[in-house]
PDB file of N, CA and C in Angstrom:
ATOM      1  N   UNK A   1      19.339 -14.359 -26.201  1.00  0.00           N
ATOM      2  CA  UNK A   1      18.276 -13.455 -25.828  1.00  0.00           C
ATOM      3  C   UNK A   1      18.888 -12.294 -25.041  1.00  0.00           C
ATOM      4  N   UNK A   2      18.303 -11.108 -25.506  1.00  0.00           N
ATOM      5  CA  UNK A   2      18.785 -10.013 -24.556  1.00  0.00           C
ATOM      6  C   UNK A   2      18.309 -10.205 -23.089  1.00  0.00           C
ATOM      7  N   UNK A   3      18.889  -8.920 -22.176  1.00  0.00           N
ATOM      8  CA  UNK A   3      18.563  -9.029 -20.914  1.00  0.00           C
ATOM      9  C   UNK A   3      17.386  -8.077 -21.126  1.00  0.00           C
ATOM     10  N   UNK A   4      17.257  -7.282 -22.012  1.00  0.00           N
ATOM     11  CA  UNK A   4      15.911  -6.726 -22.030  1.00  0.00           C
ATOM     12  C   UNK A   4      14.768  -7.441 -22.425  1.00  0.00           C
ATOM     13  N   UNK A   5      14.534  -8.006 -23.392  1.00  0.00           N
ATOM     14  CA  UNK A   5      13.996  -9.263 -23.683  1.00  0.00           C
ATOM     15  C   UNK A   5      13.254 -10.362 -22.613  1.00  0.00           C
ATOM     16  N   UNK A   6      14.421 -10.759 -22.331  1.00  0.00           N
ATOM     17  CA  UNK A   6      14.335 -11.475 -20.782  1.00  0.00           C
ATOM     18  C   UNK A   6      13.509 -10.958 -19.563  1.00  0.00           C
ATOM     19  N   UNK A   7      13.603  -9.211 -19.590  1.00  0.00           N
ATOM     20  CA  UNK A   7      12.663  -8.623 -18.411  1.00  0.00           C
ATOM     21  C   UNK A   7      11.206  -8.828 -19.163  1.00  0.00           C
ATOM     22  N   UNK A   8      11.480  -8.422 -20.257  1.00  0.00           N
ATOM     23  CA  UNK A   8       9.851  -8.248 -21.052  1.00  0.00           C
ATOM     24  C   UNK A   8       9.063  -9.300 -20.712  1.00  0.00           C
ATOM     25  N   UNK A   9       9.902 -10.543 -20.845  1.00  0.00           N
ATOM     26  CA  UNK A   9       8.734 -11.686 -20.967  1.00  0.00           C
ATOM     27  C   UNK A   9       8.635 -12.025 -19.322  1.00  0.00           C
ATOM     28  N   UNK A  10       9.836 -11.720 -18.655  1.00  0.00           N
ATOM     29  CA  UNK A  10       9.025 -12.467 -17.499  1.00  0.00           C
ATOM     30  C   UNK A  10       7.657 -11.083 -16.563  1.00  0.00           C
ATOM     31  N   UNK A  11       7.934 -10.059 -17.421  1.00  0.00           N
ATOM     32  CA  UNK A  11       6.969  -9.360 -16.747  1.00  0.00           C
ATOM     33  C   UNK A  11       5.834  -9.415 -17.548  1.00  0.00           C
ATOM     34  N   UNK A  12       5.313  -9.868 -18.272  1.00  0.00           N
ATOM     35  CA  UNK A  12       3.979 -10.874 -18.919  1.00  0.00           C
ATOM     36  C   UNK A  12       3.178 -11.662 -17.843  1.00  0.00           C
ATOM     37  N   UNK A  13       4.158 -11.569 -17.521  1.00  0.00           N
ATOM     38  CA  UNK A  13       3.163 -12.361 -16.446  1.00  0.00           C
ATOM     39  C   UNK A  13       1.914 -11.278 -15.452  1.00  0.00           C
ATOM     40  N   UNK A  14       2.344 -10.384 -15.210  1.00  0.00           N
ATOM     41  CA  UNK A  14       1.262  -9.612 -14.859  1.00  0.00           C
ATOM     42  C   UNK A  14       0.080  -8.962 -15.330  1.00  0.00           C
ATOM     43  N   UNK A  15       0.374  -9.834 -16.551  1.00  0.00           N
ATOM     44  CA  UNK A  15      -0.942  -9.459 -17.970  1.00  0.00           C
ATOM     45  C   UNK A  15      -1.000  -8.038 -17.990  1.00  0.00           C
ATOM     46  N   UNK A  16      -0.192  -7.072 -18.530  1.00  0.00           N
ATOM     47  CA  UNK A  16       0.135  -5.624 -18.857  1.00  0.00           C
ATOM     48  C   UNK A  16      -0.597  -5.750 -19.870  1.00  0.00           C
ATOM     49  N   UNK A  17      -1.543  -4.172 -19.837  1.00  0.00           N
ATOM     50  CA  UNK A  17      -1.958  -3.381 -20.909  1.00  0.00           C
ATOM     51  C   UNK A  17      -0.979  -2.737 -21.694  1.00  0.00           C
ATOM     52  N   UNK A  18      -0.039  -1.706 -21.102  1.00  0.00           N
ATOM     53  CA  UNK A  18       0.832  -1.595 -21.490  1.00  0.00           C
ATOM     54  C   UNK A  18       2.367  -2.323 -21.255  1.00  0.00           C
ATOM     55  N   UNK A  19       3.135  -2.524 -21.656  1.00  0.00           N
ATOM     56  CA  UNK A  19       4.519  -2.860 -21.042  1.00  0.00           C
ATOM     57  C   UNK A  19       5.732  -2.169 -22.522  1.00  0.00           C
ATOM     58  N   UNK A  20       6.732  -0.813 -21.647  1.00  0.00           N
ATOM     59  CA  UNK A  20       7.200  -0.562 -22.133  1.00  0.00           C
ATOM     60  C   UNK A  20       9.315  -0.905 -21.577  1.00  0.00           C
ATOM     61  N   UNK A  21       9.756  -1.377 -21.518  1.00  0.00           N
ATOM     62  CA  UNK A  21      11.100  -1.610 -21.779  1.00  0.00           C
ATOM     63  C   UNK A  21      12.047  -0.840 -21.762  1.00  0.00           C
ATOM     64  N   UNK A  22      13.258  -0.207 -21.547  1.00  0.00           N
ATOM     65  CA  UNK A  22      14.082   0.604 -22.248  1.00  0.00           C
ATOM     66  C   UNK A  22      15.161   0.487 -21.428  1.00  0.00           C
ATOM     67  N   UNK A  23      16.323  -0.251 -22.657  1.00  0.00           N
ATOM     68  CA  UNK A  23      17.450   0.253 -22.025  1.00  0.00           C
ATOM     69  C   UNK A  23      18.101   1.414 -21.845  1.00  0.00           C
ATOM     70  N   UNK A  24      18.452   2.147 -20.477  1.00  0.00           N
ATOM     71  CA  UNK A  24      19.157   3.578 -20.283  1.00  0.00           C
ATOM     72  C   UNK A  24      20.376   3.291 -20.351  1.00  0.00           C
ATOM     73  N   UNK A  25      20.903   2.137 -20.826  1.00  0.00           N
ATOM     74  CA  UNK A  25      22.414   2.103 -20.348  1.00  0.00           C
ATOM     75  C   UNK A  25      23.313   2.919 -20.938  1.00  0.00           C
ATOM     76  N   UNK A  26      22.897   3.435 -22.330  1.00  0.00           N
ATOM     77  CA  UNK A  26      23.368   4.122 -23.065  1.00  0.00           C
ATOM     78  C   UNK A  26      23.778   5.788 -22.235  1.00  0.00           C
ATOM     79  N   UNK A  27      23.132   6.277 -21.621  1.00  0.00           N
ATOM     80  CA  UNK A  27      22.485   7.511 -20.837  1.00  0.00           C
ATOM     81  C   UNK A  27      23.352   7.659 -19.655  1.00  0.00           C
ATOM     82  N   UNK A  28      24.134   6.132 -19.608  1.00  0.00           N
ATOM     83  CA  UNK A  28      25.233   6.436 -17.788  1.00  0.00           C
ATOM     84  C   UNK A  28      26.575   5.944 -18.711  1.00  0.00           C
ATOM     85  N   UNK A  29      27.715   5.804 -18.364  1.00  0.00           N
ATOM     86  CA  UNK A  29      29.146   5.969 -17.990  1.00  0.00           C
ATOM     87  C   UNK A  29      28.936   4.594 -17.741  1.00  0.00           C
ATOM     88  N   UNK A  30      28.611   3.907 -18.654  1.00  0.00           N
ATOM     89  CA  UNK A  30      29.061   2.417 -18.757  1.00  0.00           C
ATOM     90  C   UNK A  30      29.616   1.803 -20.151  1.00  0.00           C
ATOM     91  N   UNK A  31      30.141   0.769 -20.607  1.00  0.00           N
ATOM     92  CA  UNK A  31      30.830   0.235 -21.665  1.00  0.00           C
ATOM     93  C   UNK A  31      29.430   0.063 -22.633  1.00  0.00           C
ATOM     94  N   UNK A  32      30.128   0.506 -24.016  1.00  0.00           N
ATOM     95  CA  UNK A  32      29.182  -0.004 -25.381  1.00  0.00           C
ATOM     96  C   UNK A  32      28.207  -0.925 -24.983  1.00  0.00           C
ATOM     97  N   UNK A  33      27.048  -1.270 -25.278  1.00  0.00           N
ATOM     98  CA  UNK A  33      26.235  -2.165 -25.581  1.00  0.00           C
ATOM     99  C   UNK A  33      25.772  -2.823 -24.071  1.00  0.00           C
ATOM    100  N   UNK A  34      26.475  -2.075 -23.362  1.00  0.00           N
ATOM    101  CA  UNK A  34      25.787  -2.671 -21.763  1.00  0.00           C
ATOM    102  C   UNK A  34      24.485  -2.790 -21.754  1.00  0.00           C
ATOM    103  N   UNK A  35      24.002  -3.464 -20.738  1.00  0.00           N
ATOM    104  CA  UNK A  35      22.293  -3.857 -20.382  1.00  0.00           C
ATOM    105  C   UNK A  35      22.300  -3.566 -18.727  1.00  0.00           C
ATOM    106  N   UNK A  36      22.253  -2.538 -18.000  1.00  0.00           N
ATOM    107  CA  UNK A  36      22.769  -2.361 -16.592  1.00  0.00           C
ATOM    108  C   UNK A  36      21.698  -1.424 -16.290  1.00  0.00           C
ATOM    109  N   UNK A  37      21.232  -0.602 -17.326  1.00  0.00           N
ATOM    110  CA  UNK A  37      19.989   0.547 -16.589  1.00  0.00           C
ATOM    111  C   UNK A  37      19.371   0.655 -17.606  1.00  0.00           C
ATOM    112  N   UNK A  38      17.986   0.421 -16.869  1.00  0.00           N
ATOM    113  CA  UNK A  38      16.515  -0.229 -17.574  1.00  0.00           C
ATOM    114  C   UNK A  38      14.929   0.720 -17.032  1.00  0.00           C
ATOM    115  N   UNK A  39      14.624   1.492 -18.071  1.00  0.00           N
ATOM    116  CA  UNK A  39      13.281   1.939 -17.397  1.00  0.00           C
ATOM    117  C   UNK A  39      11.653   1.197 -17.704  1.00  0.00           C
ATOM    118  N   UNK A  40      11.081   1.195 -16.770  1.00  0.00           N
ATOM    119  CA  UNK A  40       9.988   0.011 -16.807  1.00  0.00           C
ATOM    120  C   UNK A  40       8.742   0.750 -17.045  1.00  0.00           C
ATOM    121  N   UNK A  41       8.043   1.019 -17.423  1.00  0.00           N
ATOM    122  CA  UNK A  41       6.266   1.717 -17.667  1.00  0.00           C
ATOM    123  C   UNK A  41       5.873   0.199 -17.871  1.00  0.00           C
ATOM    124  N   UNK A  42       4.832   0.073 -16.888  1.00  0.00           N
ATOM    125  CA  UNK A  42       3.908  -0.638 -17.152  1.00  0.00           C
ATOM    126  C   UNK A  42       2.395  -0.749 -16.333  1.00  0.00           C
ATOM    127  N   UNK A  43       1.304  -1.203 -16.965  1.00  0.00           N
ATOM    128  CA  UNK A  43       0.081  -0.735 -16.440  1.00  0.00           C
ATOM    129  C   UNK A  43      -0.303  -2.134 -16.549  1.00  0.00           C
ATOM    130  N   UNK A  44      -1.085  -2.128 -15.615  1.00  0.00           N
ATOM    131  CA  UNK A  44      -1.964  -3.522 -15.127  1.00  0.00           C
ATOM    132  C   UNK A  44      -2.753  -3.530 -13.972  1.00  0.00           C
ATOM    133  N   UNK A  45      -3.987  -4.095 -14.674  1.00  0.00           N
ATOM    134  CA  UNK A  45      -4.843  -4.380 -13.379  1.00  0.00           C
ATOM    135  C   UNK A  45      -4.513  -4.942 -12.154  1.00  0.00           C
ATOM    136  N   UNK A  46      -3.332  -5.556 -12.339  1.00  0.00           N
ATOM    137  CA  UNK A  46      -2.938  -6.179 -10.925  1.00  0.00           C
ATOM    138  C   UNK A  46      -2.364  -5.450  -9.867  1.00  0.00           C
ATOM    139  N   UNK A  47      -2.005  -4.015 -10.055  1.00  0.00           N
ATOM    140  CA  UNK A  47      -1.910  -3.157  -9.305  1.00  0.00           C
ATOM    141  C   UNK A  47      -2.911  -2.344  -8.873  1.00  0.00           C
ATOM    142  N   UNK A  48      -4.325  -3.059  -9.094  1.00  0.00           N
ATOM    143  CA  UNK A  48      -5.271  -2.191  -8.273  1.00  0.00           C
ATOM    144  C   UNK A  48      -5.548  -2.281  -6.937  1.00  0.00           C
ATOM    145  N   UNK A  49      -5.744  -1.224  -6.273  1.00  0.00           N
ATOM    146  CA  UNK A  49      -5.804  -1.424  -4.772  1.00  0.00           C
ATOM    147  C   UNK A  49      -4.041  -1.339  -3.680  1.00  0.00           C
ATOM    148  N   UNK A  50      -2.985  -1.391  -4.839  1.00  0.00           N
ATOM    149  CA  UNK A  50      -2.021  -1.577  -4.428  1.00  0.00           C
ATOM    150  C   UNK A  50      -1.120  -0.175  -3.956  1.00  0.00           C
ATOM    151  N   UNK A  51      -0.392  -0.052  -3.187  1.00  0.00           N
ATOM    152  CA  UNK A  51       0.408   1.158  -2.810  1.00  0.00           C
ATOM    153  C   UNK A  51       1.739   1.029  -3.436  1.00  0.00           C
ATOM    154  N   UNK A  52       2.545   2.266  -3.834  1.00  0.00           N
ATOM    155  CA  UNK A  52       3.393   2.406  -5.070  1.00  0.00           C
ATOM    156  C   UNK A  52       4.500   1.336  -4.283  1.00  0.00           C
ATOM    157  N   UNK A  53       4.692   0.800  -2.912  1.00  0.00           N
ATOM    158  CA  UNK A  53       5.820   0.127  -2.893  1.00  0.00           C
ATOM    159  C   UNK A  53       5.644  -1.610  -2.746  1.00  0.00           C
ATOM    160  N   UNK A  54       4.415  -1.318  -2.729  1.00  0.00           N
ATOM    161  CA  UNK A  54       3.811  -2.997  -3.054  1.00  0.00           C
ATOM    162  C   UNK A  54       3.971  -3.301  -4.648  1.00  0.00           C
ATOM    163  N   UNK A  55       3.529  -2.083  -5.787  1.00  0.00           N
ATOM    164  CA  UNK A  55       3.601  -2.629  -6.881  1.00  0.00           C
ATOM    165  C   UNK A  55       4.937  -2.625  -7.389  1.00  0.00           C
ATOM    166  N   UNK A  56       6.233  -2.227  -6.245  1.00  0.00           N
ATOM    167  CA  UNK A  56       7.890  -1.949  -6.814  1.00  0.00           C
ATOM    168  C   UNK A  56       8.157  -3.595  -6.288  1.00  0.00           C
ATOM    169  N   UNK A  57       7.494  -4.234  -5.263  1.00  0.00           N
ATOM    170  CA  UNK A  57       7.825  -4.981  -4.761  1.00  0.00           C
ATOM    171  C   UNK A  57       7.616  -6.360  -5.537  1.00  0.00           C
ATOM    172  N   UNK A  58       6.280  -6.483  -6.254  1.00  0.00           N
ATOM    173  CA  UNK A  58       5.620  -7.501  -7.266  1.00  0.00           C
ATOM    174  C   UNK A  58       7.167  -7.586  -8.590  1.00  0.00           C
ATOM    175  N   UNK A  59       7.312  -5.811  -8.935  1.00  0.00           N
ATOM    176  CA  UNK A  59       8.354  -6.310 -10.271  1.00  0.00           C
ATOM    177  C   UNK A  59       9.579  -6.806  -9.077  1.00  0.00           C
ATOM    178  N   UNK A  60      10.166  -6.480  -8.252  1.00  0.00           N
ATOM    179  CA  UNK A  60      11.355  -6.787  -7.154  1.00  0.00           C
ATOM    180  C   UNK A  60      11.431  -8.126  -7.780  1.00  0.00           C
ATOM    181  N   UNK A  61       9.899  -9.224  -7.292  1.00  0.00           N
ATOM    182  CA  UNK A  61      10.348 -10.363  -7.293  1.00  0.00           C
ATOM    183  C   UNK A  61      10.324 -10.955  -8.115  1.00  0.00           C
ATOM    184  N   UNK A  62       9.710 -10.711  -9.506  1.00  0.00           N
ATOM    185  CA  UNK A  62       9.706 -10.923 -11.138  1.00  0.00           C
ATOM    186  C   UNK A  62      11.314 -10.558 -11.524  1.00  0.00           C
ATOM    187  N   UNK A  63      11.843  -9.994 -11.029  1.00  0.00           N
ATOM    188  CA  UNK A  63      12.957  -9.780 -11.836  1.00  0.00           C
ATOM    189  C   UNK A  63      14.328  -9.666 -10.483  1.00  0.00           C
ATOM    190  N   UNK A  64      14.389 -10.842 -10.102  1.00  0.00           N
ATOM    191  CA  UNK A  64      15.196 -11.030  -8.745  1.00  0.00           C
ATOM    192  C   UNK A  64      16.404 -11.234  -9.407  1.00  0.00           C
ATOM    193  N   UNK A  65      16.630 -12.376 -10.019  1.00  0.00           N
ATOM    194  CA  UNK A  65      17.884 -12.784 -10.714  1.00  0.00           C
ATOM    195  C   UNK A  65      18.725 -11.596 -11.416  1.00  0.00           C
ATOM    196  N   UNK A  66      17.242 -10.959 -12.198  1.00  0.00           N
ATOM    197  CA  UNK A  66      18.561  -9.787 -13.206  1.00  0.00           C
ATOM    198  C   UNK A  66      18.703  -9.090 -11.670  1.00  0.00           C
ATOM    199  N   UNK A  67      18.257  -8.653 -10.912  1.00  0.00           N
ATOM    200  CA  UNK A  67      18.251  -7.548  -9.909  1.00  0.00           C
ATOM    201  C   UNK A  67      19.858  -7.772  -9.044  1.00  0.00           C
ATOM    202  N   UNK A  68      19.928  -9.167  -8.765  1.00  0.00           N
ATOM    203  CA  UNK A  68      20.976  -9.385  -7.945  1.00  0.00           C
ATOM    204  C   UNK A  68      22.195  -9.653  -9.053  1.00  0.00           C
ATOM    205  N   UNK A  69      22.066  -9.128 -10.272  1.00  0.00           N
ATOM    206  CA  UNK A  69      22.999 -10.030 -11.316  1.00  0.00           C
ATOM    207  C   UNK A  69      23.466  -8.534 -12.346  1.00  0.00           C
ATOM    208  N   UNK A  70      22.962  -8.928 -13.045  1.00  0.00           N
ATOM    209  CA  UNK A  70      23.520  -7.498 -14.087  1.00  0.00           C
ATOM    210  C   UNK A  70      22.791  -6.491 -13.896  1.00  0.00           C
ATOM    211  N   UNK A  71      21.616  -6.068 -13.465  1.00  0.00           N
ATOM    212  CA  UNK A  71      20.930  -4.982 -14.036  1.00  0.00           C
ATOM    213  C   UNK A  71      21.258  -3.934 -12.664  1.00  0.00           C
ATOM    214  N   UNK A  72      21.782  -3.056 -12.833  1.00  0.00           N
ATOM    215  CA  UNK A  72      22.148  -1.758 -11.928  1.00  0.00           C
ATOM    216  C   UNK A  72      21.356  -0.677 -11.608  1.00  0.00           C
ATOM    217  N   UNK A  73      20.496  -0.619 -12.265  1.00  0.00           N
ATOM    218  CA  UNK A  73      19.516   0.315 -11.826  1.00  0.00           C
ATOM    219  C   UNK A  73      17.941   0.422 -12.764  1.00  0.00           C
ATOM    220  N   UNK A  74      17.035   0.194 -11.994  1.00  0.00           N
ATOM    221  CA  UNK A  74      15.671  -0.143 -12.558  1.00  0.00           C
ATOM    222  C   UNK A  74      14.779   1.103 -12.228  1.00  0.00           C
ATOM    223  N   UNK A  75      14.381   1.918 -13.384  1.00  0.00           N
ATOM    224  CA  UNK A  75      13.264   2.820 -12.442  1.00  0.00           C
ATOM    225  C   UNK A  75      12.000   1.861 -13.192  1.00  0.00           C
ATOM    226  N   UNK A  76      10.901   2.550 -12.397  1.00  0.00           N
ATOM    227  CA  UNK A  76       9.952   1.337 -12.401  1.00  0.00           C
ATOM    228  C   UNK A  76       8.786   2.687 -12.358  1.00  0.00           C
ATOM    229  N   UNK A  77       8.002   2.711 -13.309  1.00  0.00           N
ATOM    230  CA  UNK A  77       6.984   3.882 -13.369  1.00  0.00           C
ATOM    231  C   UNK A  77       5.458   2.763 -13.960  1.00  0.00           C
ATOM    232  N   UNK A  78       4.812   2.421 -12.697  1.00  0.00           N
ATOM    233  CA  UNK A  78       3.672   1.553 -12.862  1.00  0.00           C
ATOM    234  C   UNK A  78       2.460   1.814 -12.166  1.00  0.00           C
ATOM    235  N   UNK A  79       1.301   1.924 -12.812  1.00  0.00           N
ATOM    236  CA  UNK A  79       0.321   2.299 -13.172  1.00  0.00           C
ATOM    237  C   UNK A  79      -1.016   1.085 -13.351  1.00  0.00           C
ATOM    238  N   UNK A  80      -2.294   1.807 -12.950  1.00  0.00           N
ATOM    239  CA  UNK A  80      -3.670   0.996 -13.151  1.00  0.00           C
ATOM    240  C   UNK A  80      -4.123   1.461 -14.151  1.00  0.00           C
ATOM    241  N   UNK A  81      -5.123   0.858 -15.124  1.00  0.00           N
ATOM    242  CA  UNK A  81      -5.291   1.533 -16.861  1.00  0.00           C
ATOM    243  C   UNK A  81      -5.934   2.744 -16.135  1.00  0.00           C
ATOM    244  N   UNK A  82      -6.663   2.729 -15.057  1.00  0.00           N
ATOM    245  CA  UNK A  82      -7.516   4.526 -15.162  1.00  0.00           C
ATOM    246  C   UNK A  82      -6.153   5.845 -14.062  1.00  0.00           C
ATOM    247  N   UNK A  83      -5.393   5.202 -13.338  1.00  0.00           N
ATOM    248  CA  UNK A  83      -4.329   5.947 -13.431  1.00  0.00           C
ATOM    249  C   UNK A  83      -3.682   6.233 -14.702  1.00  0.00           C
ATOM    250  N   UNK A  84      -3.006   5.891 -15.635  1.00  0.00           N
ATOM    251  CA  UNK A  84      -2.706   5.447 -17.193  1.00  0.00           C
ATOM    252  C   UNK A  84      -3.685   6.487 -17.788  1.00  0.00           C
ATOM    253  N   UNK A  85      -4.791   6.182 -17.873  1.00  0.00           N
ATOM    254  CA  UNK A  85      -5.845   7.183 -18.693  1.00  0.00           C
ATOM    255  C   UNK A  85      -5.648   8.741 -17.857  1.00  0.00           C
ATOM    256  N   UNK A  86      -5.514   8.457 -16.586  1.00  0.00           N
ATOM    257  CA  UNK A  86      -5.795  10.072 -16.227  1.00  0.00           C
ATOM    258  C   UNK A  86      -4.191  10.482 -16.728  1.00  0.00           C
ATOM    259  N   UNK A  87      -3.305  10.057 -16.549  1.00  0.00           N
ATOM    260  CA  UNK A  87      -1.843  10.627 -17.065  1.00  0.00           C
ATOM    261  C   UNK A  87      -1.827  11.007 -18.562  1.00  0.00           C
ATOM    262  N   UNK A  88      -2.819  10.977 -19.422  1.00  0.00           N
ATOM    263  CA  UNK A  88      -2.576  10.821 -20.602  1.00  0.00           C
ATOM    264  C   UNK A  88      -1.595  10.014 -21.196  1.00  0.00           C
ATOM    265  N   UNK A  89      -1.687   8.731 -21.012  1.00  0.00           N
ATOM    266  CA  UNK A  89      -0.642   7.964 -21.550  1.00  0.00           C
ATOM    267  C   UNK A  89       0.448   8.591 -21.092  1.00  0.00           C
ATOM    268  N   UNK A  90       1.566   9.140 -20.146  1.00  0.00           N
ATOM    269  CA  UNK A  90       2.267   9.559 -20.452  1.00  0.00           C
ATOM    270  C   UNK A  90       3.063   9.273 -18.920  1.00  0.00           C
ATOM    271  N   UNK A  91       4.295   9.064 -19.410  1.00  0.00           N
ATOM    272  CA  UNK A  91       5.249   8.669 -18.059  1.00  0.00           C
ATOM    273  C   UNK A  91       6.849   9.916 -17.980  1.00  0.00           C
ATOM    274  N   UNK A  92       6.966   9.725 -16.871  1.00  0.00           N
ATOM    275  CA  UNK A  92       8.300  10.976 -16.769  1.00  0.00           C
ATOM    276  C   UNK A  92       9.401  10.397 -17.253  1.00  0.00           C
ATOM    277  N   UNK A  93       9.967  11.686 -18.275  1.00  0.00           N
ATOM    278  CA  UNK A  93      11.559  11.623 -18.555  1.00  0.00           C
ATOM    279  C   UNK A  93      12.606  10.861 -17.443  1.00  0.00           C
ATOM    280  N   UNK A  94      13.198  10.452 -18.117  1.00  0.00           N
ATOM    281  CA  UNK A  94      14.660   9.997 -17.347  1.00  0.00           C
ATOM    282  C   UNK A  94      15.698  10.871 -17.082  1.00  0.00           C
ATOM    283  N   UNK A  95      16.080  11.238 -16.036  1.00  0.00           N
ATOM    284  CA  UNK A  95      16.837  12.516 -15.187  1.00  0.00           C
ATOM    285  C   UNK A  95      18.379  12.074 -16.711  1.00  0.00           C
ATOM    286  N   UNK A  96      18.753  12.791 -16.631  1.00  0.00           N
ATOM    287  CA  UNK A  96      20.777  12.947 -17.234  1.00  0.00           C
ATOM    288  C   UNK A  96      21.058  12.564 -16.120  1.00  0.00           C
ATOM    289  N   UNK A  97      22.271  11.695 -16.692  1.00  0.00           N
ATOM    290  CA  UNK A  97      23.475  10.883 -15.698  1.00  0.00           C
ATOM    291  C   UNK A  97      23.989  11.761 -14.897  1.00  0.00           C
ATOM    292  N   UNK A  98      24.428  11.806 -13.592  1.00  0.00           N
ATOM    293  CA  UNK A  98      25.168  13.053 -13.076  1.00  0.00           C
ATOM    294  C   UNK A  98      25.939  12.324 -12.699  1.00  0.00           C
ATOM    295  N   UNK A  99      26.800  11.145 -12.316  1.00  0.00           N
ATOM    296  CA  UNK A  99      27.957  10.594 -11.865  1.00  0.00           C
ATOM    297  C   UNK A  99      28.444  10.043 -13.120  1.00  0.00           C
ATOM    298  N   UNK A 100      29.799   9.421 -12.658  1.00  0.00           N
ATOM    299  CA  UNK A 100      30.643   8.662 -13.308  1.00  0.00           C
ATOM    300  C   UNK A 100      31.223   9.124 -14.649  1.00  0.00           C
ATOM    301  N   UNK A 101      31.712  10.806 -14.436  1.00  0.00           N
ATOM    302  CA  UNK A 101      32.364  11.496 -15.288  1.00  0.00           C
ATOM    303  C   UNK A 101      31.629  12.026 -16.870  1.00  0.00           C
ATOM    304  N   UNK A 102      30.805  11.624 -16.539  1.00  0.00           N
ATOM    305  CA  UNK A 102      29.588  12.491 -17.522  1.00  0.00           C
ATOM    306  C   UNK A 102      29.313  13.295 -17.711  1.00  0.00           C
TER     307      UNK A 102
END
């Protein structure tokens, strides 16, 4: 099983409307086929009422193991379905690598 894979399902658990995935590893100054930088969109009711570092904190502990283990950098862009609706579906680009000889 991938390590992307692996985030997907254990973040099921927050019963996502949406849940989108993506490995960036490709995007930094790391080896072929790495799994090290990962961007997260996901929307769920379970972030209602919540402040943006409470709902960084819910994925924190869903995904502790990859966090302290392979995965190097997580952006995390999460959302309530009527936040979600007012964005037009739509989440921000991923900045270009600026370190590590890129």
């Amino acid at each position: 099983m991938t390590l992307q894979t692996q985030i997907e399902q254990k973040l099921t658990a927050l019963a996502p409307d949406v849940l989108q995935v993506e490995n960036e590893s490709h995007m930094h100054n790391v080896p072929a086929n790495s799994e090290t930088h990962f961007k997260v969109t996901l929307v769920s009711d379970s972030f209602d009422g919540l402040m943006p570092v409470k709902r960084h904190q819910k994925i924190y502990a869903l995904l502790a193991d990859e966090l302290s283990g392979p995965v190097h950098a997580l952006a995390l862009h999460l959302y309530t379905p009527s936040e979600w609706q007012a964005r037009g579906g739509e989440r921000p680009d991923s900045p270009n690598c600026r370190g590590g000889g890129q």
